[in-house]
Protein backbone atom coordinates (compact mmCIF):
# COMPACT_ATOMS: atom_id res chain seq x y z
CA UNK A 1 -22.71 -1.47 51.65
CA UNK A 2 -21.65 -1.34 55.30
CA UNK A 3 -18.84 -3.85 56.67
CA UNK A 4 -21.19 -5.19 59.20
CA UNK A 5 -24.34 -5.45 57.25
CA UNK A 6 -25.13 -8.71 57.61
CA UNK A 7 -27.60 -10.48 54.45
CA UNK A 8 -29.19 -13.83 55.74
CA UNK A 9 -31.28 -15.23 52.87
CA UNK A 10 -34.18 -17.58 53.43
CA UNK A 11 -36.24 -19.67 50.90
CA UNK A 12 -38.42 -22.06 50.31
CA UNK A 13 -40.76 -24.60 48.28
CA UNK A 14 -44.17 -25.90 48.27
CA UNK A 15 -43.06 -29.66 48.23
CA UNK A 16 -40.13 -32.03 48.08
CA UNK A 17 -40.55 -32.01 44.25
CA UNK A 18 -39.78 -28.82 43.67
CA UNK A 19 -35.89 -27.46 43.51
CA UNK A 20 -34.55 -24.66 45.84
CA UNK A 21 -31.76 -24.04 43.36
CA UNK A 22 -33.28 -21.23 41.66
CA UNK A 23 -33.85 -19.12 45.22
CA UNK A 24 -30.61 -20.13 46.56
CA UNK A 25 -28.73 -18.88 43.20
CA UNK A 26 -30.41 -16.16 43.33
CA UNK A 27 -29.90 -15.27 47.60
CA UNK A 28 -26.54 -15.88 46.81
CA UNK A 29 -25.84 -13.07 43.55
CA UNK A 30 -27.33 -10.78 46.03
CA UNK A 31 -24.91 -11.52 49.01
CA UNK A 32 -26.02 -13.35 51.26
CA UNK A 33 -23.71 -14.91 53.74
CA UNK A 34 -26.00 -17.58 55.39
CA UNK A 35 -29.34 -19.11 53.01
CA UNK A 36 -31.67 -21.01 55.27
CA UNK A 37 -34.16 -23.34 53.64
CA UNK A 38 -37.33 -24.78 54.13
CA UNK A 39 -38.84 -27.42 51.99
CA UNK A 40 -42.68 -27.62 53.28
CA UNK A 41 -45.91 -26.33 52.40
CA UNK A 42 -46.60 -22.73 53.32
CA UNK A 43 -49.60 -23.75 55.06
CA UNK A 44 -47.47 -25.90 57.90
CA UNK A 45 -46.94 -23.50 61.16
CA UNK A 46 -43.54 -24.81 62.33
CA UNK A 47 -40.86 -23.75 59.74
CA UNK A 48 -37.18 -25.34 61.01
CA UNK A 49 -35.31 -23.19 58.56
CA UNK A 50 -37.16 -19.44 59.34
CA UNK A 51 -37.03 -20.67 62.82
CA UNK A 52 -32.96 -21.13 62.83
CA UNK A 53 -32.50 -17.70 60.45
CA UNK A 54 -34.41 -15.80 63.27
CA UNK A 55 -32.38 -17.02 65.71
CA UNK A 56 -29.37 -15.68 63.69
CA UNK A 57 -30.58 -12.21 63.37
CA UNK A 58 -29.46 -9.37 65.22
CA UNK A 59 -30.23 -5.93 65.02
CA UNK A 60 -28.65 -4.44 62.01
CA UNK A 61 -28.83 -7.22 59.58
CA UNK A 62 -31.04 -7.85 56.25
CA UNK A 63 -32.85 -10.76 55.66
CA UNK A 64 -33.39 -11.60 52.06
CA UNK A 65 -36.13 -14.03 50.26
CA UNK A 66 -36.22 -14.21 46.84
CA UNK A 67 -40.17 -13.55 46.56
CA UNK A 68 -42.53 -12.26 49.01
CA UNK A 69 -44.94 -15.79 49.41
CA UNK A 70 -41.89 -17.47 50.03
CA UNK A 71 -41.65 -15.91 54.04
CA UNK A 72 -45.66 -15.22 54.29
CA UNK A 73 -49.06 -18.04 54.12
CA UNK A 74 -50.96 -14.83 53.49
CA UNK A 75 -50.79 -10.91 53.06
CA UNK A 76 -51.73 -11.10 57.55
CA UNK A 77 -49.04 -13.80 58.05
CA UNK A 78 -46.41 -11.56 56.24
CA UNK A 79 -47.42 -8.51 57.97
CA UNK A 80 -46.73 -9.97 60.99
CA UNK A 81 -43.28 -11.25 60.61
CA UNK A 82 -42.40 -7.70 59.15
CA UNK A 83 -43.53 -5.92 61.96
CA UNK A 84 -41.29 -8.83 64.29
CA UNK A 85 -38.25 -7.43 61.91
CA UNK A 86 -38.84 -4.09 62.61
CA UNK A 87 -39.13 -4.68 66.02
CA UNK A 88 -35.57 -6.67 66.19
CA UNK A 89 -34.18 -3.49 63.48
CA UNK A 90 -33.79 -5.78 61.34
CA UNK A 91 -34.26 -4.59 57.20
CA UNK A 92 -35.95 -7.11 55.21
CA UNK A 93 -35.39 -7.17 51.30
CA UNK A 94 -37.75 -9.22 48.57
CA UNK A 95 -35.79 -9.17 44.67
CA UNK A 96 -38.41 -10.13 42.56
CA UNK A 97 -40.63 -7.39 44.15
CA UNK A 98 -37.48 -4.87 44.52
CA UNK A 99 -38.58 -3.85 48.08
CA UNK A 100 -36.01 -3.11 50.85
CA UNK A 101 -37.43 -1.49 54.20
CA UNK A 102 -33.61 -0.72 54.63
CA UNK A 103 -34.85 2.31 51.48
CA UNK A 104 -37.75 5.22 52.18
CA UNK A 105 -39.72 3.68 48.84
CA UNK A 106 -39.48 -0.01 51.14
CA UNK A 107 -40.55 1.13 53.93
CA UNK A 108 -43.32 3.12 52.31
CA UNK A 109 -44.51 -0.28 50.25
CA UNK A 110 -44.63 -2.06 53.59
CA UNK A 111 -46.36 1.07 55.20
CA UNK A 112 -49.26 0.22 52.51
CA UNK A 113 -49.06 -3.66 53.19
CA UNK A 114 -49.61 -3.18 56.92
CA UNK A 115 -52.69 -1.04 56.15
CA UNK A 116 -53.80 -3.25 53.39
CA UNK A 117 -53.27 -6.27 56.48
CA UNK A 118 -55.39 -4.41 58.51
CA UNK A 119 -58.34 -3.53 56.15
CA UNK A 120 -58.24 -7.09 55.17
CA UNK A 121 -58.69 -8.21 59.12
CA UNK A 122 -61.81 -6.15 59.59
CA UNK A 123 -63.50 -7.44 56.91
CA UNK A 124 -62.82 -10.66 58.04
CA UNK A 125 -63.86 -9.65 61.43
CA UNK A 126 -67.25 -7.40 59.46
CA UNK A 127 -67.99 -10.83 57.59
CA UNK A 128 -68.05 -12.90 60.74
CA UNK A 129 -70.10 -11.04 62.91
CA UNK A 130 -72.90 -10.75 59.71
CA UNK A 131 -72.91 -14.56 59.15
CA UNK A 132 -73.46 -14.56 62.89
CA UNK A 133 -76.36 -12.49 62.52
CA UNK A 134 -77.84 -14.13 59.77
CA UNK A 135 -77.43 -17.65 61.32
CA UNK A 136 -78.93 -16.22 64.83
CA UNK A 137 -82.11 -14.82 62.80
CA UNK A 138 -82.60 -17.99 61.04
CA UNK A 139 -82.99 -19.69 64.64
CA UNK A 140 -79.40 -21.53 64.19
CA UNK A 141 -77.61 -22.03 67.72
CA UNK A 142 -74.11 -20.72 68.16
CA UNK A 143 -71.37 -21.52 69.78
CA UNK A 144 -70.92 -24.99 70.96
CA UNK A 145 -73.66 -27.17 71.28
CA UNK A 146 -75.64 -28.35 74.68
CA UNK A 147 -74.75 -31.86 75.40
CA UNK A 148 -77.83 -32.17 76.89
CA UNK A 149 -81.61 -29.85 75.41
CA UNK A 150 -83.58 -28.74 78.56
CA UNK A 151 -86.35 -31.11 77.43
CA UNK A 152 -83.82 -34.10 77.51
CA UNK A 153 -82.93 -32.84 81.22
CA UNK A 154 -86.10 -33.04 82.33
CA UNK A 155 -86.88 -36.64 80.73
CA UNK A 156 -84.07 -37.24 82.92
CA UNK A 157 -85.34 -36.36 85.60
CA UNK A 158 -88.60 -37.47 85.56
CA UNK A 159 -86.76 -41.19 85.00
CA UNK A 160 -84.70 -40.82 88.06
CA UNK A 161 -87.99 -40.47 90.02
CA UNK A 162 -88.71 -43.55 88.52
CA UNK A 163 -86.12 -45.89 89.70
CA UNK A 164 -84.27 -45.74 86.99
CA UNK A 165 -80.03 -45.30 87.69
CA UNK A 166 -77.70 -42.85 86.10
CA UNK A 167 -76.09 -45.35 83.52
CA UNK A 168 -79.19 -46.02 82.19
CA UNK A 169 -80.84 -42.61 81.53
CA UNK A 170 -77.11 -41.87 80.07
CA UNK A 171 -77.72 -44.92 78.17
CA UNK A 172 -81.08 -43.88 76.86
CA UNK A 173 -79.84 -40.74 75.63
CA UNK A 174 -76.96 -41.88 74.31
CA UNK A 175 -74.37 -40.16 76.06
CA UNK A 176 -72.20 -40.82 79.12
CA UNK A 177 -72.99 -40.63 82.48
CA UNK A 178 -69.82 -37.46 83.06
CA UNK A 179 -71.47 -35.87 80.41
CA UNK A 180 -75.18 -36.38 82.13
CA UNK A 181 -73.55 -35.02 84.91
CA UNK A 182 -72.28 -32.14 83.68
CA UNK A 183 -75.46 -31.11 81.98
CA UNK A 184 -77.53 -31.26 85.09
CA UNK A 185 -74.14 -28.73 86.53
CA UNK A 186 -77.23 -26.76 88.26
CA UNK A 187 -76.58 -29.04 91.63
CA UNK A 188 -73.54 -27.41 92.53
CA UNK A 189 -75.57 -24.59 93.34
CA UNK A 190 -77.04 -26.41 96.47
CA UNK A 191 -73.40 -26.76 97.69
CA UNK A 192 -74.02 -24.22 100.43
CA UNK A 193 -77.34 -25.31 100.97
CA UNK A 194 -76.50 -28.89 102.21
CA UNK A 195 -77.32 -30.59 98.87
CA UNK A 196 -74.34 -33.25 98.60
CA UNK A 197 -71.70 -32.48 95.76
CA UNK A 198 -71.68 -33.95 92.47
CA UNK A 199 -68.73 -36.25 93.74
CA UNK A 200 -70.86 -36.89 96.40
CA UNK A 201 -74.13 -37.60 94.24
CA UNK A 202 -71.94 -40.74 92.41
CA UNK A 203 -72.51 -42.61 95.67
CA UNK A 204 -76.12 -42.00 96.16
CA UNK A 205 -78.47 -42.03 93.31
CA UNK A 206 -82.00 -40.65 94.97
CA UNK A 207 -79.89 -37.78 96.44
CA UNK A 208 -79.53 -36.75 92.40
CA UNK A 209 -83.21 -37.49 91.91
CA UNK A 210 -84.28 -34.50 94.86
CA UNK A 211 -81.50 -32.29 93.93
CA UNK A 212 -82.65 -32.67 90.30
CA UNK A 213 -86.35 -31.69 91.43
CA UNK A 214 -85.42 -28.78 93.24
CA UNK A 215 -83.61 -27.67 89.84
CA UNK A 216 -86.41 -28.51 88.20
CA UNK A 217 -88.75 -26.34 90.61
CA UNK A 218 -86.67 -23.08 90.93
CA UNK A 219 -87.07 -23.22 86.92
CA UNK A 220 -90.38 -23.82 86.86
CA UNK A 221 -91.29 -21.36 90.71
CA UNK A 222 -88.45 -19.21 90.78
CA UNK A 223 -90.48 -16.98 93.52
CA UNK A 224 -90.12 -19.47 95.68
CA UNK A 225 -86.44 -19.23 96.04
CA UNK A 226 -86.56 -15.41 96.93
């Protein structure tokens, strides 16, 4: 082994009940000079311990965990922080699997991970799009839903012809009067056309009743607006 072959161990456990003494033993027979720990569940992002043996890493050095699942969530997750090693030359060594990138049969096995990673991505991406497709033909909406349905717009307009203010038609349709607002967005078109401005409209009530019935008619006569 090289003089200035640095091994930085890193482990960690699922919750506070479970020991670390078997990893660190075990980081430690193999000769490491630092062991980082982490005592969370593999599911939390932020990771103080990984976070301070990246830091430590420079190119050159070999960072050791004492199984696979303890440094990757998933077979993605894992792939990824790999790749970040390789990028920093930086070997990475697992001892219950007996893989070391800093060896041609290592870097082969991770070679076959990062494919593996990859296949495993597009079906994620392949099962996506299909439920997407299947939802769509069944008449389900996607993507985030309207605050406010076209019919519900027009009810509200038809009230505002009637007297009736903002607050209330928010009111009656249970929502708020930003959100009324923003669902009737259409009058920023008349901008340029003289139509007062949204911020405008909050002073003046009828002047959101006409601008809301010229929405209404360039929906309903769009020829005329040729």
């Amino acid at each position: 082994m090289a003089d200035d072959l640095r091994l930085i161990g890193y482990a960690r456990v699922s919750t506070d009940e479970q020991s670390l003494d078997l990893q660190t033993e075990a980081l430690r027979s193999a000769g490491c000079h630092m062991i980082f720990t982490d005592q969370i569940s593999g599911a939390t992002r932020s990771r103080q311990g990984l976070d301070n043996a990246l830091r430590q890493l420079r190119a050159g050095d070999k960072i050791v965990v004492w199984r696979l699942d303890r440094l990757g969530r998933s077979l993605l997750h894992l792939v990824e922080i790999l790749n970040m090693f390789n990028e920093k030359q930086v070997k990475f060594c697992s001892l219950c699997e007996h893989i070391d990138t800093g060896s041609s049969g290592g870097r082969l096995v991770f070679h076959i991970m990062a494919a593996l990673a990859e296949f495993e991505r597009g079906l994620i991406s392949e099962r996506t799009r299909a439920g997407m497709a299947v939802a769509r033909s069944h008449g389900k909406q996607m993507g985030r839903r309207p605050s406010m349905s076209q019919e519900q717009c027009d009810a509200a307009l038809l009230l505002c012809w009637q007297g009736h203010s903002l607050v209330s038609i928010a009111r009656r349709f249970n929502t708020s009067e930003a959100t009324l607002r923003r669902s009737l967005k259409k009058l920023e078109a008349y901008k340029k056309s003289g139509v007062a401005t949204l911020r405008e409209l909050r002073l003046v009530p009828q002047a959101v009743c006409i601008a809301l019935a010229l929405v209404s008619m360039e929906r309903l006569a769009p020829s005329l607006w040729c």
